[in-house]
C-alpha atoms as a PDB file:
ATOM      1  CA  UNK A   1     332.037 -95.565 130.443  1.00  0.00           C
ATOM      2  CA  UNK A   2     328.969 -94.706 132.660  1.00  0.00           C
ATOM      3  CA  UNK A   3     325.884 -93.667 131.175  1.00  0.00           C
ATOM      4  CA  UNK A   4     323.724 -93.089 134.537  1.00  0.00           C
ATOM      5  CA  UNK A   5     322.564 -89.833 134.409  1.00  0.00           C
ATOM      6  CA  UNK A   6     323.812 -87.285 137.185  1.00  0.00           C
ATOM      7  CA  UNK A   7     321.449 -84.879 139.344  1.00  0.00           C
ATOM      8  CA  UNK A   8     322.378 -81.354 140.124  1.00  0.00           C
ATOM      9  CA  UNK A   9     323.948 -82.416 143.428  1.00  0.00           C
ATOM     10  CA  UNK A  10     326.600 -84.781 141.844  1.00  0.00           C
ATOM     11  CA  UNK A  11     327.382 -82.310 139.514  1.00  0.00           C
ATOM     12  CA  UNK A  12     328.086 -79.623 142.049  1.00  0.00           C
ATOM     13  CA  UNK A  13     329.922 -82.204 144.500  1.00  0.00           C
ATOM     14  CA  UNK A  14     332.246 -83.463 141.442  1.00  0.00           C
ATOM     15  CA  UNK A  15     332.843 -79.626 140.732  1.00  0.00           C
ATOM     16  CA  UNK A  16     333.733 -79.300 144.098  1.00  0.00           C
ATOM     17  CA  UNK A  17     335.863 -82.418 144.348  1.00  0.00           C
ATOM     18  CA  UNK A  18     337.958 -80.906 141.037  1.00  0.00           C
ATOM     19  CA  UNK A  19     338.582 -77.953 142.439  1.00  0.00           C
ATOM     20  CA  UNK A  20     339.522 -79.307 145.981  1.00  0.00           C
ATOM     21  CA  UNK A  21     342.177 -81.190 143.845  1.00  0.00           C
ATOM     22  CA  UNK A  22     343.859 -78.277 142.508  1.00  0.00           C
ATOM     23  CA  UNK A  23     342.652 -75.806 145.098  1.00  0.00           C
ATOM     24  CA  UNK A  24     345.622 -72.757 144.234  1.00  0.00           C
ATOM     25  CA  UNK A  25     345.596 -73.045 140.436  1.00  0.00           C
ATOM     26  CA  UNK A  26     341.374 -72.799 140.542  1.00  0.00           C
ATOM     27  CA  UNK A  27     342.011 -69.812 142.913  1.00  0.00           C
ATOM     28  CA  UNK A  28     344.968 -68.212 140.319  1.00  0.00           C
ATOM     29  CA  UNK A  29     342.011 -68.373 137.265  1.00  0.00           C
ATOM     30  CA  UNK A  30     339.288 -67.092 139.489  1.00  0.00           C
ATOM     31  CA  UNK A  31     341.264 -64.016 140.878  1.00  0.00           C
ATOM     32  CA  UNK A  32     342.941 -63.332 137.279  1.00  0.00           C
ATOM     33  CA  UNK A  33     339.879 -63.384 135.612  1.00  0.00           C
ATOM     34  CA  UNK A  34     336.419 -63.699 137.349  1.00  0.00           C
ATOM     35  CA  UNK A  35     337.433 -61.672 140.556  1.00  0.00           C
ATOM     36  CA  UNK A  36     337.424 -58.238 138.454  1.00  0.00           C
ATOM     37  CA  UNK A  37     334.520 -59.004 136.810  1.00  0.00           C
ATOM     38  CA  UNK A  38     333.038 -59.166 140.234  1.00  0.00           C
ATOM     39  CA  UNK A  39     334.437 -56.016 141.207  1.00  0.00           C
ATOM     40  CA  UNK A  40     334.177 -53.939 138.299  1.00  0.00           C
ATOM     41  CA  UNK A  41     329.799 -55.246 139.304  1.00  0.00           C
ATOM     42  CA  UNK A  42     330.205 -53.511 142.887  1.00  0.00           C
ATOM     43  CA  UNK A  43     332.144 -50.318 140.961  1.00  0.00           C
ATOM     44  CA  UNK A  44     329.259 -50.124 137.719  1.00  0.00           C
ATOM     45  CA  UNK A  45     326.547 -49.597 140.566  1.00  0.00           C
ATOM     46  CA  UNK A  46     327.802 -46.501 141.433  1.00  0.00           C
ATOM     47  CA  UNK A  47     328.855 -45.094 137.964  1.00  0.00           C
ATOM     48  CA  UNK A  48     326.334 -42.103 137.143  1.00  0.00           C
ATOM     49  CA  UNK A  49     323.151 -43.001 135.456  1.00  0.00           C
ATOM     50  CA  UNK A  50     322.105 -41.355 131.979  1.00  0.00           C
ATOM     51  CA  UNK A  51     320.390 -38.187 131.915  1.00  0.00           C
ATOM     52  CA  UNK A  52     317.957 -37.569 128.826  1.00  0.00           C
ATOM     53  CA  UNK A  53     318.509 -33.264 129.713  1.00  0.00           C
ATOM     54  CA  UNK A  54     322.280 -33.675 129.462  1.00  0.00           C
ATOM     55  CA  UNK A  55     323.527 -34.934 126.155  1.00  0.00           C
ATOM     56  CA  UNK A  56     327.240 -34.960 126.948  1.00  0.00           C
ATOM     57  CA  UNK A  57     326.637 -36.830 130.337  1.00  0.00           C
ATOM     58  CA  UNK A  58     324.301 -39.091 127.823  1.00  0.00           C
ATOM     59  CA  UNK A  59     327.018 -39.838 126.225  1.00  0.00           C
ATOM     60  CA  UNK A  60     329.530 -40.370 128.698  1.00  0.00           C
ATOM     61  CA  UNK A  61     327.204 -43.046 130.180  1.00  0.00           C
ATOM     62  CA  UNK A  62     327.231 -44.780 127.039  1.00  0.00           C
ATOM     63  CA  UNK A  63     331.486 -44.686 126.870  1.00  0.00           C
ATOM     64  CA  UNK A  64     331.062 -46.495 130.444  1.00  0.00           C
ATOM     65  CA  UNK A  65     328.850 -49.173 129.181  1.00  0.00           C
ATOM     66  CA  UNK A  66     330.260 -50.179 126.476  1.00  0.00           C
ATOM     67  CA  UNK A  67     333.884 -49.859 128.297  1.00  0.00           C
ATOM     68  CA  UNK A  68     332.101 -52.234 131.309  1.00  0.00           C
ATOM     69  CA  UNK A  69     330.577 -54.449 128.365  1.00  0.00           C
ATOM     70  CA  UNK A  70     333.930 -55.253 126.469  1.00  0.00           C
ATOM     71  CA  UNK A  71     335.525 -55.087 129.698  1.00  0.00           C
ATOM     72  CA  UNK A  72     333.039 -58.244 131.515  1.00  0.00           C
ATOM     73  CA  UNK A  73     333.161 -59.797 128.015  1.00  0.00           C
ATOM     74  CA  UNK A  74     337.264 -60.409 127.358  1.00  0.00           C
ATOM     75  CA  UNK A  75     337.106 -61.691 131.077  1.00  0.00           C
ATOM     76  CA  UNK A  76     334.449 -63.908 131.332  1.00  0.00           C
ATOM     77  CA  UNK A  77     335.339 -65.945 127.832  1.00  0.00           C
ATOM     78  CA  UNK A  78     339.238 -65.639 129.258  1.00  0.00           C
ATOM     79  CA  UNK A  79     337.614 -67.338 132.317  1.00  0.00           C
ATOM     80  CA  UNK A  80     335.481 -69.329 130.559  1.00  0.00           C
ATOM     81  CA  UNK A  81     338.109 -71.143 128.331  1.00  0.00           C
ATOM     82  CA  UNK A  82     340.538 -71.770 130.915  1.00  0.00           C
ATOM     83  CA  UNK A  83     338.549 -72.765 134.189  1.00  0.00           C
ATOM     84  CA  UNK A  84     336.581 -75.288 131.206  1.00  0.00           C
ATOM     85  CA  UNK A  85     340.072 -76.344 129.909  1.00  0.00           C
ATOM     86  CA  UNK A  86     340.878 -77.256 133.604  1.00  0.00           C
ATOM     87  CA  UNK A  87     337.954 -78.869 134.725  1.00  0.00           C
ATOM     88  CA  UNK A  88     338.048 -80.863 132.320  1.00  0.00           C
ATOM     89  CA  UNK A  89     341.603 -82.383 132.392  1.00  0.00           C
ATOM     90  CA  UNK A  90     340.841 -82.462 136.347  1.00  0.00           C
ATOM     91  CA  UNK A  91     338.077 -84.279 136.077  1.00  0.00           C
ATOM     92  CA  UNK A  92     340.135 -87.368 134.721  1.00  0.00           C
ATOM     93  CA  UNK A  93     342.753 -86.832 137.585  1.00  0.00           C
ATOM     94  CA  UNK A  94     344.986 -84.815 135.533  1.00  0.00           C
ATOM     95  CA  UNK A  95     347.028 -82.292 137.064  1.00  0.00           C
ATOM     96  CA  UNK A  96     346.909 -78.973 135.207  1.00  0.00           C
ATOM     97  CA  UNK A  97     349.624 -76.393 135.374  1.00  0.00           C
ATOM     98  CA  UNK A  98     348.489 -72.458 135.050  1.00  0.00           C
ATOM     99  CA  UNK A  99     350.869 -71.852 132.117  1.00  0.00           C
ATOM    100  CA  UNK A 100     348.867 -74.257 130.042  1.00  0.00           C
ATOM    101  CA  UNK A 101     345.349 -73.181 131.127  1.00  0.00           C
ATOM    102  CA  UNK A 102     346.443 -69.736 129.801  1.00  0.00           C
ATOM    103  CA  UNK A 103     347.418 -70.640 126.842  1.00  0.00           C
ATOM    104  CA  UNK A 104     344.323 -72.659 126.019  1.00  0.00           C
ATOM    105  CA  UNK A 105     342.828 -68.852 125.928  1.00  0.00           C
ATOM    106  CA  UNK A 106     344.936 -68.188 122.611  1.00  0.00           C
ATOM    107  CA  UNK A 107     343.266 -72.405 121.439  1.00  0.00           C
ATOM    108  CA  UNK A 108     339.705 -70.737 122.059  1.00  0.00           C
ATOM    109  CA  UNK A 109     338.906 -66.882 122.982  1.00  0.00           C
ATOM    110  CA  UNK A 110     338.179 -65.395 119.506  1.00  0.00           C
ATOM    111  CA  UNK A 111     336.195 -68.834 119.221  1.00  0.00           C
ATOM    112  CA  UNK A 112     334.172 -68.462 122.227  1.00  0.00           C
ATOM    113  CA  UNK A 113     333.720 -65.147 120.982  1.00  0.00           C
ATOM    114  CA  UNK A 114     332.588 -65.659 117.736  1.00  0.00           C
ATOM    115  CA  UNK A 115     330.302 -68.091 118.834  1.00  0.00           C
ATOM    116  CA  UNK A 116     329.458 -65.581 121.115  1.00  0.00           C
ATOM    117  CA  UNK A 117     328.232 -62.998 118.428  1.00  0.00           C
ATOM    118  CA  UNK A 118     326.316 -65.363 116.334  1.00  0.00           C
ATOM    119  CA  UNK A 119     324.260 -66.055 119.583  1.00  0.00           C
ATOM    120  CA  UNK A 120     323.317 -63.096 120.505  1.00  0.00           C
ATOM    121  CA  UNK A 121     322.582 -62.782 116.941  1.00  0.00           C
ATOM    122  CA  UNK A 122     320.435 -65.142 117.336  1.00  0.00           C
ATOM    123  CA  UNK A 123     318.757 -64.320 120.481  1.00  0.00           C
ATOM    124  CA  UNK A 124     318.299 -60.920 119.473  1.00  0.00           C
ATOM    125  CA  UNK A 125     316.272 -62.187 116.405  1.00  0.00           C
ATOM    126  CA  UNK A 126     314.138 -64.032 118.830  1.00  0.00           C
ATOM    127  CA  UNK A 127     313.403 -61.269 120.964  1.00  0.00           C
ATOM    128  CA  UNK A 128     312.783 -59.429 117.804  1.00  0.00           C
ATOM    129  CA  UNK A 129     310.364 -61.729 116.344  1.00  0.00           C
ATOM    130  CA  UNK A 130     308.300 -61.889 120.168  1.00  0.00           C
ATOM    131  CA  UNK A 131     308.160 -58.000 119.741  1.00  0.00           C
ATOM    132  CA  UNK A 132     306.426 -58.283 116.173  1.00  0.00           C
ATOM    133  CA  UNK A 133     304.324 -61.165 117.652  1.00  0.00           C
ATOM    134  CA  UNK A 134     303.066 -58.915 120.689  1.00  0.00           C
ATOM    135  CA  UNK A 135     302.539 -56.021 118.456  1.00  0.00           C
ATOM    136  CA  UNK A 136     300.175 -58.103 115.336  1.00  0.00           C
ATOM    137  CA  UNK A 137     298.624 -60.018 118.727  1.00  0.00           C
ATOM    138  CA  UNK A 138     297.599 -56.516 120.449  1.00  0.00           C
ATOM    139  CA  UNK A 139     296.368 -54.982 117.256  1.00  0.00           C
ATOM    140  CA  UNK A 140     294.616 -58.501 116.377  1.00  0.00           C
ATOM    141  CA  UNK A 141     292.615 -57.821 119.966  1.00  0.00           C
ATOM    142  CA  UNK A 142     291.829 -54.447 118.408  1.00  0.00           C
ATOM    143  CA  UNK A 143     290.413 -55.933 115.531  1.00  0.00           C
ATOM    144  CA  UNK A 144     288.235 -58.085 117.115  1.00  0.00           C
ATOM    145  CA  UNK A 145     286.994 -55.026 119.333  1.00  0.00           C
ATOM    146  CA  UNK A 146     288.437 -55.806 122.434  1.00  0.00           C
ATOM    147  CA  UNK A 147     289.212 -52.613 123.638  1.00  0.00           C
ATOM    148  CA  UNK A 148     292.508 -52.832 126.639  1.00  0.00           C
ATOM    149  CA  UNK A 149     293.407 -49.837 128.732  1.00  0.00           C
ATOM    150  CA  UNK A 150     296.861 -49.127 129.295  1.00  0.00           C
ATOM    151  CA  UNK A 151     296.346 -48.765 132.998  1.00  0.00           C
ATOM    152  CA  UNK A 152     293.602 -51.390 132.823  1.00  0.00           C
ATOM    153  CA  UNK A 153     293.910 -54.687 134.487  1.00  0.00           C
ATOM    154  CA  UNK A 154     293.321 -56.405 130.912  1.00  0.00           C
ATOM    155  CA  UNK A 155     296.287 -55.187 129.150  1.00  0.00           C
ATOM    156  CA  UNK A 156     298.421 -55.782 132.223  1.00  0.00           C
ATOM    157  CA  UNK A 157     297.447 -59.495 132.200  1.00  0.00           C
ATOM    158  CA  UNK A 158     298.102 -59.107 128.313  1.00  0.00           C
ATOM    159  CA  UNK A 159     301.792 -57.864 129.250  1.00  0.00           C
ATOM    160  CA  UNK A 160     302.683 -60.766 132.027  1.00  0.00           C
ATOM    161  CA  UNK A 161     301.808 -63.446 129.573  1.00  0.00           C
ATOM    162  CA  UNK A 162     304.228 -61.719 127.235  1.00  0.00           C
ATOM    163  CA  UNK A 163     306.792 -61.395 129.332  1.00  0.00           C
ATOM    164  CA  UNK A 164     306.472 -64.696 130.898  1.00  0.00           C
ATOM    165  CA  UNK A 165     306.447 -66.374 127.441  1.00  0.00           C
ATOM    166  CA  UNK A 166     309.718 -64.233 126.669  1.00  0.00           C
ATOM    167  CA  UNK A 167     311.251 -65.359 129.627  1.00  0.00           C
ATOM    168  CA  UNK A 168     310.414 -69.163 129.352  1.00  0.00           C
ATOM    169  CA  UNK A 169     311.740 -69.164 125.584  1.00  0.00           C
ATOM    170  CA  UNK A 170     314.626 -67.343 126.789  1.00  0.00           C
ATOM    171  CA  UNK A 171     315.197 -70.042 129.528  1.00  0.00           C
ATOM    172  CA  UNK A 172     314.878 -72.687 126.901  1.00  0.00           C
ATOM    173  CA  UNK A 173     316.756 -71.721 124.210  1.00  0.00           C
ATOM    174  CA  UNK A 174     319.918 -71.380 127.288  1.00  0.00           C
ATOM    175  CA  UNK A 175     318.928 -74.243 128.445  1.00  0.00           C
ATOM    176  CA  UNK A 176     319.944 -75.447 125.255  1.00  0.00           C
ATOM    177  CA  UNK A 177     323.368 -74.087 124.500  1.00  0.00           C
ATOM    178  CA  UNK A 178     324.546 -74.281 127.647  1.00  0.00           C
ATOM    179  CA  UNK A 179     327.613 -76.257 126.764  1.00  0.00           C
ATOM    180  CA  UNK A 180     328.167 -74.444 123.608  1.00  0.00           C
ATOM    181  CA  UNK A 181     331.833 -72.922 125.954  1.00  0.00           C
ATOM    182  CA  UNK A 182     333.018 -76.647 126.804  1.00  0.00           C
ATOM    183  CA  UNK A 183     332.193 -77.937 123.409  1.00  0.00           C
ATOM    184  CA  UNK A 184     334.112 -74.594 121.737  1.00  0.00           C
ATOM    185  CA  UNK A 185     337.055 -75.469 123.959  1.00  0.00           C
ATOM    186  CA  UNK A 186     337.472 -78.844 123.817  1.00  0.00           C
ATOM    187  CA  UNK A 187     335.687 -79.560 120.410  1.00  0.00           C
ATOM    188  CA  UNK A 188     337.538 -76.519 118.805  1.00  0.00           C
ATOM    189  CA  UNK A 189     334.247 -75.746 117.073  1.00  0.00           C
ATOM    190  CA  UNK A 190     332.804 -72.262 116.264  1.00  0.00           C
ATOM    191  CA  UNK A 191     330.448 -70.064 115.037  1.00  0.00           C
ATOM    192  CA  UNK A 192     326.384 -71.784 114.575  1.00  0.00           C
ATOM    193  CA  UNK A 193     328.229 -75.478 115.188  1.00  0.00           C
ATOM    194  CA  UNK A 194     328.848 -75.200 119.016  1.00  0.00           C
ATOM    195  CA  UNK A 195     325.095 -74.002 119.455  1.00  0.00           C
ATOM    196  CA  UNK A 196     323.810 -77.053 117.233  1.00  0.00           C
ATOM    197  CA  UNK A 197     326.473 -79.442 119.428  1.00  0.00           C
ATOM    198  CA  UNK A 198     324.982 -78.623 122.831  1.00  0.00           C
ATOM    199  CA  UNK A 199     321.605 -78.820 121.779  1.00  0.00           C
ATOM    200  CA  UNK A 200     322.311 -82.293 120.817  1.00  0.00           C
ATOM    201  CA  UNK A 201     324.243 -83.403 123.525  1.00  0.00           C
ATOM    202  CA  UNK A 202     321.678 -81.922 126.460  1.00  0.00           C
ATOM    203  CA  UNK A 203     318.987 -84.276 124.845  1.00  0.00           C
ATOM    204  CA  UNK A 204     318.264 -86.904 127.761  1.00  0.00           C
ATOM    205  CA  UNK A 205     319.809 -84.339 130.173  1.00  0.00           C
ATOM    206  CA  UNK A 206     318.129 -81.501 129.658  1.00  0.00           C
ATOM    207  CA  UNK A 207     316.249 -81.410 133.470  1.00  0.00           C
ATOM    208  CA  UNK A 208     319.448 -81.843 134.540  1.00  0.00           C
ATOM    209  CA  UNK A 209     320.753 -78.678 132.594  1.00  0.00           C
ATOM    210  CA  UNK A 210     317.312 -76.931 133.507  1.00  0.00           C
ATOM    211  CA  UNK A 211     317.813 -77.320 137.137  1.00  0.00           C
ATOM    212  CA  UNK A 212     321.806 -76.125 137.183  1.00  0.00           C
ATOM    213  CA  UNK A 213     321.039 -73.292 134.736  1.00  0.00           C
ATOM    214  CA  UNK A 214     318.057 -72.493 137.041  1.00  0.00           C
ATOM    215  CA  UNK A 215     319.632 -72.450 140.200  1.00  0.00           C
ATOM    216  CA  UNK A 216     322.789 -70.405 139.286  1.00  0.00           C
ATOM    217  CA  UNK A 217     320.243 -67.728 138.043  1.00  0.00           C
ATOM    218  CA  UNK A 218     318.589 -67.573 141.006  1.00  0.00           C
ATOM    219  CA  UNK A 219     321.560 -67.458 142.603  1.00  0.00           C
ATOM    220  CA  UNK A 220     323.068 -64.182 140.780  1.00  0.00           C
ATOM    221  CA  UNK A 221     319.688 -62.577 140.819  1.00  0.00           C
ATOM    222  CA  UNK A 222     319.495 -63.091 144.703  1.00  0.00           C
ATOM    223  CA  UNK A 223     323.166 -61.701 144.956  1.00  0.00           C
ATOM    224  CA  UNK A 224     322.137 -58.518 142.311  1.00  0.00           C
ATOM    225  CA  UNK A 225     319.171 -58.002 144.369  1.00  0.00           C
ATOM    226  CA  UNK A 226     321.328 -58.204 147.885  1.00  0.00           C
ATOM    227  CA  UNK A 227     324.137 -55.518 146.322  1.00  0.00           C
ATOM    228  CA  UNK A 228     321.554 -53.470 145.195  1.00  0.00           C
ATOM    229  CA  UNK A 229     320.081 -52.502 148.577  1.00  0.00           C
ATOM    230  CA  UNK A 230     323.543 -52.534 150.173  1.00  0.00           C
ATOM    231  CA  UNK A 231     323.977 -49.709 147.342  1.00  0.00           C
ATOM    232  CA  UNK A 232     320.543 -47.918 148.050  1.00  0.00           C
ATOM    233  CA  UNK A 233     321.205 -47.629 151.742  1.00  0.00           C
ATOM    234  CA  UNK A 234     324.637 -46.510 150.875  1.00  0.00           C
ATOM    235  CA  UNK A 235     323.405 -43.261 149.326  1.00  0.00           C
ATOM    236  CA  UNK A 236     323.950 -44.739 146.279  1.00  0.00           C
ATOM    237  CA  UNK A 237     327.083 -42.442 145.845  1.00  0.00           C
ATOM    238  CA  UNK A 238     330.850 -42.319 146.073  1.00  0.00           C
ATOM    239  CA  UNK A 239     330.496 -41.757 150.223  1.00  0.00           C
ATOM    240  CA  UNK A 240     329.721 -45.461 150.321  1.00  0.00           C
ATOM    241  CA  UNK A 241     333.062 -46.642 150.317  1.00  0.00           C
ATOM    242  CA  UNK A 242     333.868 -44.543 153.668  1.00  0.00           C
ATOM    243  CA  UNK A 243     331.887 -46.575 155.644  1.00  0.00           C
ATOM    244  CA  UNK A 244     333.304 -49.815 156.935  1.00  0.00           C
ATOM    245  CA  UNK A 245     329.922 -51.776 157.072  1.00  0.00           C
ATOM    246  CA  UNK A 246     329.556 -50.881 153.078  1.00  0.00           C
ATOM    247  CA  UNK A 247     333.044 -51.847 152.477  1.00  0.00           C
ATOM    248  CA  UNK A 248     332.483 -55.494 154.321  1.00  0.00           C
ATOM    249  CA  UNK A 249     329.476 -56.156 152.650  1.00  0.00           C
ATOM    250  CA  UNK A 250     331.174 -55.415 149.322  1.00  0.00           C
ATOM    251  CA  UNK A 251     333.933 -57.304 150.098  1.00  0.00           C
ATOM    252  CA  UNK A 252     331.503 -60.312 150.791  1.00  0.00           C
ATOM    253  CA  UNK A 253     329.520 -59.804 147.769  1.00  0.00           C
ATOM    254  CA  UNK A 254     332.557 -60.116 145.236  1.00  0.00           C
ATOM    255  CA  UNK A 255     334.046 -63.083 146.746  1.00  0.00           C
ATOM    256  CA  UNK A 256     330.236 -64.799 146.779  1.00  0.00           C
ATOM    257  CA  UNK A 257     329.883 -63.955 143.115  1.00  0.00           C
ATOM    258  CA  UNK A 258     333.609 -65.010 142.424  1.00  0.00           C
ATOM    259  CA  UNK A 259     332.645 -68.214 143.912  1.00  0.00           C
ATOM    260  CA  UNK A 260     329.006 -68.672 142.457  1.00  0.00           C
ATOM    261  CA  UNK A 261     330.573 -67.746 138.622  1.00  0.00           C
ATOM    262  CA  UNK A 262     333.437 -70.580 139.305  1.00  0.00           C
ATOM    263  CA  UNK A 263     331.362 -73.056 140.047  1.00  0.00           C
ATOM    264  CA  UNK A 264     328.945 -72.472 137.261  1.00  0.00           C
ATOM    265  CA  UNK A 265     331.860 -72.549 134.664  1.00  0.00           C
ATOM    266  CA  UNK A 266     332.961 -75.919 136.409  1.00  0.00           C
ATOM    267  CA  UNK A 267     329.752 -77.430 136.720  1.00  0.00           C
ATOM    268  CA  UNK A 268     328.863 -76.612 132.766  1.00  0.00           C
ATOM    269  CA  UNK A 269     332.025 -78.381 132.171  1.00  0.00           C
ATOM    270  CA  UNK A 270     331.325 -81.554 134.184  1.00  0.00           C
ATOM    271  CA  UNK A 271     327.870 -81.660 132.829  1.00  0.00           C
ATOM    272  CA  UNK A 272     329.738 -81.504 129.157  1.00  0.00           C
ATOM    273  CA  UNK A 273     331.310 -85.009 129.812  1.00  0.00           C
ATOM    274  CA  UNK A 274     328.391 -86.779 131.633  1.00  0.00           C
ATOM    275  CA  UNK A 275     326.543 -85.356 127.813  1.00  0.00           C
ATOM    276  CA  UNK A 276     329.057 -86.953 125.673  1.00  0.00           C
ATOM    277  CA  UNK A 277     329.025 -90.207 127.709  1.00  0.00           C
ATOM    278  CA  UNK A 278     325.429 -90.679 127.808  1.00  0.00           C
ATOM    279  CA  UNK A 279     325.817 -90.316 124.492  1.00  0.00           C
ATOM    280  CA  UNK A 280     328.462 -92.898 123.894  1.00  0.00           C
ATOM    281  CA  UNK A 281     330.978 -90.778 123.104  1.00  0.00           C
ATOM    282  CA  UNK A 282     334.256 -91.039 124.712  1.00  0.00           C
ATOM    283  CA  UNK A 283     337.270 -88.649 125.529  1.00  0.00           C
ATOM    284  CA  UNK A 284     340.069 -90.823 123.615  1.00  0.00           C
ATOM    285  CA  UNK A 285     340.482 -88.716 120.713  1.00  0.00           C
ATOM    286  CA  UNK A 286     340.641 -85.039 123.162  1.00  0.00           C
ATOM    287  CA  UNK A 287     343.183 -86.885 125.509  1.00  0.00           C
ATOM    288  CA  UNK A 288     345.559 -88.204 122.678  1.00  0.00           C
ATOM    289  CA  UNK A 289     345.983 -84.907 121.889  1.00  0.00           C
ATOM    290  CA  UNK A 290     346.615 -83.492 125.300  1.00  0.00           C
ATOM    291  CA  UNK A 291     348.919 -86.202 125.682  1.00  0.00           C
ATOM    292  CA  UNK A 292     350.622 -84.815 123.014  1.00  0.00           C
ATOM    293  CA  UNK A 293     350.743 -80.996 123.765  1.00  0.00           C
ATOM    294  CA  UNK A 294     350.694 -81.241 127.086  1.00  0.00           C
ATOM    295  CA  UNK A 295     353.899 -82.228 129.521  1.00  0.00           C
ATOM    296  CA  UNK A 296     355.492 -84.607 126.613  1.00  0.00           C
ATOM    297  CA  UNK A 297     352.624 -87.346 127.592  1.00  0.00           C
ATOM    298  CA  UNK A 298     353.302 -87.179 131.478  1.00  0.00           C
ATOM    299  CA  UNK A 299     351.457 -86.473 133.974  1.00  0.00           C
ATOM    300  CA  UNK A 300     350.717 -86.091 137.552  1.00  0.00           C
ATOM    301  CA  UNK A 301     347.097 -88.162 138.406  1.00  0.00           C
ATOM    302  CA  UNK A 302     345.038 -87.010 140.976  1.00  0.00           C
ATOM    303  CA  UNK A 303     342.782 -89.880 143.303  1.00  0.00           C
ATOM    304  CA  UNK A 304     339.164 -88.580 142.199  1.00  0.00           C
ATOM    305  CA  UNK A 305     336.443 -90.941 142.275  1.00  0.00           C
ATOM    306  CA  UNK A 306     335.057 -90.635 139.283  1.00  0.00           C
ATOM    307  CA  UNK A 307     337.472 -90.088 136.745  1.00  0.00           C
ATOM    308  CA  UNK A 308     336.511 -93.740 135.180  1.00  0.00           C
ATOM    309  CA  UNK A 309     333.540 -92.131 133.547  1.00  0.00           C
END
């Protein structure tokens, strides 16, 4: 087993070499599940936005958000389990067959979505305890007699640092669970244990993780940012769609983002097993029991080159 630690590029060119392999069933997963999330995206930007004189439309908005939220949500963790449940089997040159990515979602969704919940949990105790932090910090300056006003350049400075510390934590702490989906899936662990797992297993990759997690965040904003003109110049209304420049451009954007979500799935994945081998761990124990579910122990190997590690 090889324990030489990848760089972003290997990971990307092994996702890319997986899903070359099996080129229609990575295709079936991303239009069944990540291709609506990208279009219900390009449909949310033109929902109407609340308005604090109208409580009915006020709450109408909120019907549409949480609709969009549980909407994205069963998607992505449908995605999620069965694009990792792939990559993973193709990244040892095993052919995977759509019926049995789909049912991994039964193995793992309310997993991944327990999991889920008891991050965000989490998170949004973090974010709760930076809010308390800010709040004894400003009235601490107050104290001391520093007086900061709010359209001064002081407190602005005092509100960056803030945010930037928010933001850096924030980066961290995902960063640190980002393989909490491949370890749900293929570990069949929920709940706090997945988040413990991938902390764990990033230690002695974490730049590595840094970098991917980085870059696809970048990537997203940069395609958020690019929609959101496309919208603004639209009109930002329903008269978008009649025009066939919108229309191409909105086309473009969802397959992009299909794309950029795909690979992010497959690279968190990869980056999973390159964890557990620098680690010394080995697959023997997950593939004995695919062996067993899957095909009655046969199975159709693809020619990758690195499915020794």
């Amino acid at each position: 087993m090889s324990t030489q630690r990848p760089n972003l590029w290997r990971l990307i060119s092994e996702s890319s070499h997986i899903i070359a392999a099996q080129p229609r069933h990575f295709s079936a997963l991303s239009v069944l599940f990540l291709l609506p999330i990208s279009i219900s995206t390009l449909i949310y930007q033109f929902l109407p936005r609340p308005d604090s004189t109208r409580s009915g439309y006020g709450r109408s908005q909120l019907q549409i958000q949480i609709t969009y939220l549980i909407f994205v949500t069963v998607f992505g963790l449908c995605g999620s389990a069965s694009i990792t449940y792939s990559t993973v089997r193709g990244f040892y040159g095993k052919r995977v067959t759509l019926t049995s990515s789909l049912k991994s979602i039964l193995v793992s969704f309310f997993l991944l979505l327990s999991t889920k919940l008891v991050a965000q949990i989490i998170l949004a105790l973090v974010i709760f305890g930076f809010g308390v932090s800010m709040v004894l910090a400003y009235n601490g300056l107050l104290l001391l007699g520093l007086e900061m006003d709010y359209d001064g350049l002081y407190f602005l400075i005092f509100v960056i640092l803030i945010a930037a510390v928010v933001v850096a934590a924030m980066i961290y702490v995902e960063v640190g669970w980002c393989l909490t989906t491949a370890v749900v899936v293929v570990e069949s662990r929920w709940g706090f244990a997945p988040l413990k797992r991938s902390w764990h297993l990033v230690k002695g990759m974490r730049w590595v993780a840094f970098s991917m997690v980085v870059v696809f965040l970048i990537l997203g904003g940069l395609l958020s940012k690019w929609y959101s003109i496309v919208v603004a110049k639209s009109g930002g209304g329903g008269n978008g769609w009649k025009s066939w420049g919108f229309c191409l451009q909105a086309f473009v954007y969802a397959n992009i983002l299909t794309v950029v979500l795909l690979y992010n799935m497959t690279a968190t994945a990869v980056l999973f097993i390159h964890c557990r081998a620098l680690h010394g761990e080995d697959m023997a124990a997950f593939h004995k029991i695919d062996e067993e579910e899957e095909f009655d122990g046969e199975y159709e190997y693809l020619p990758l080159p690195f499915s020794n590690v």
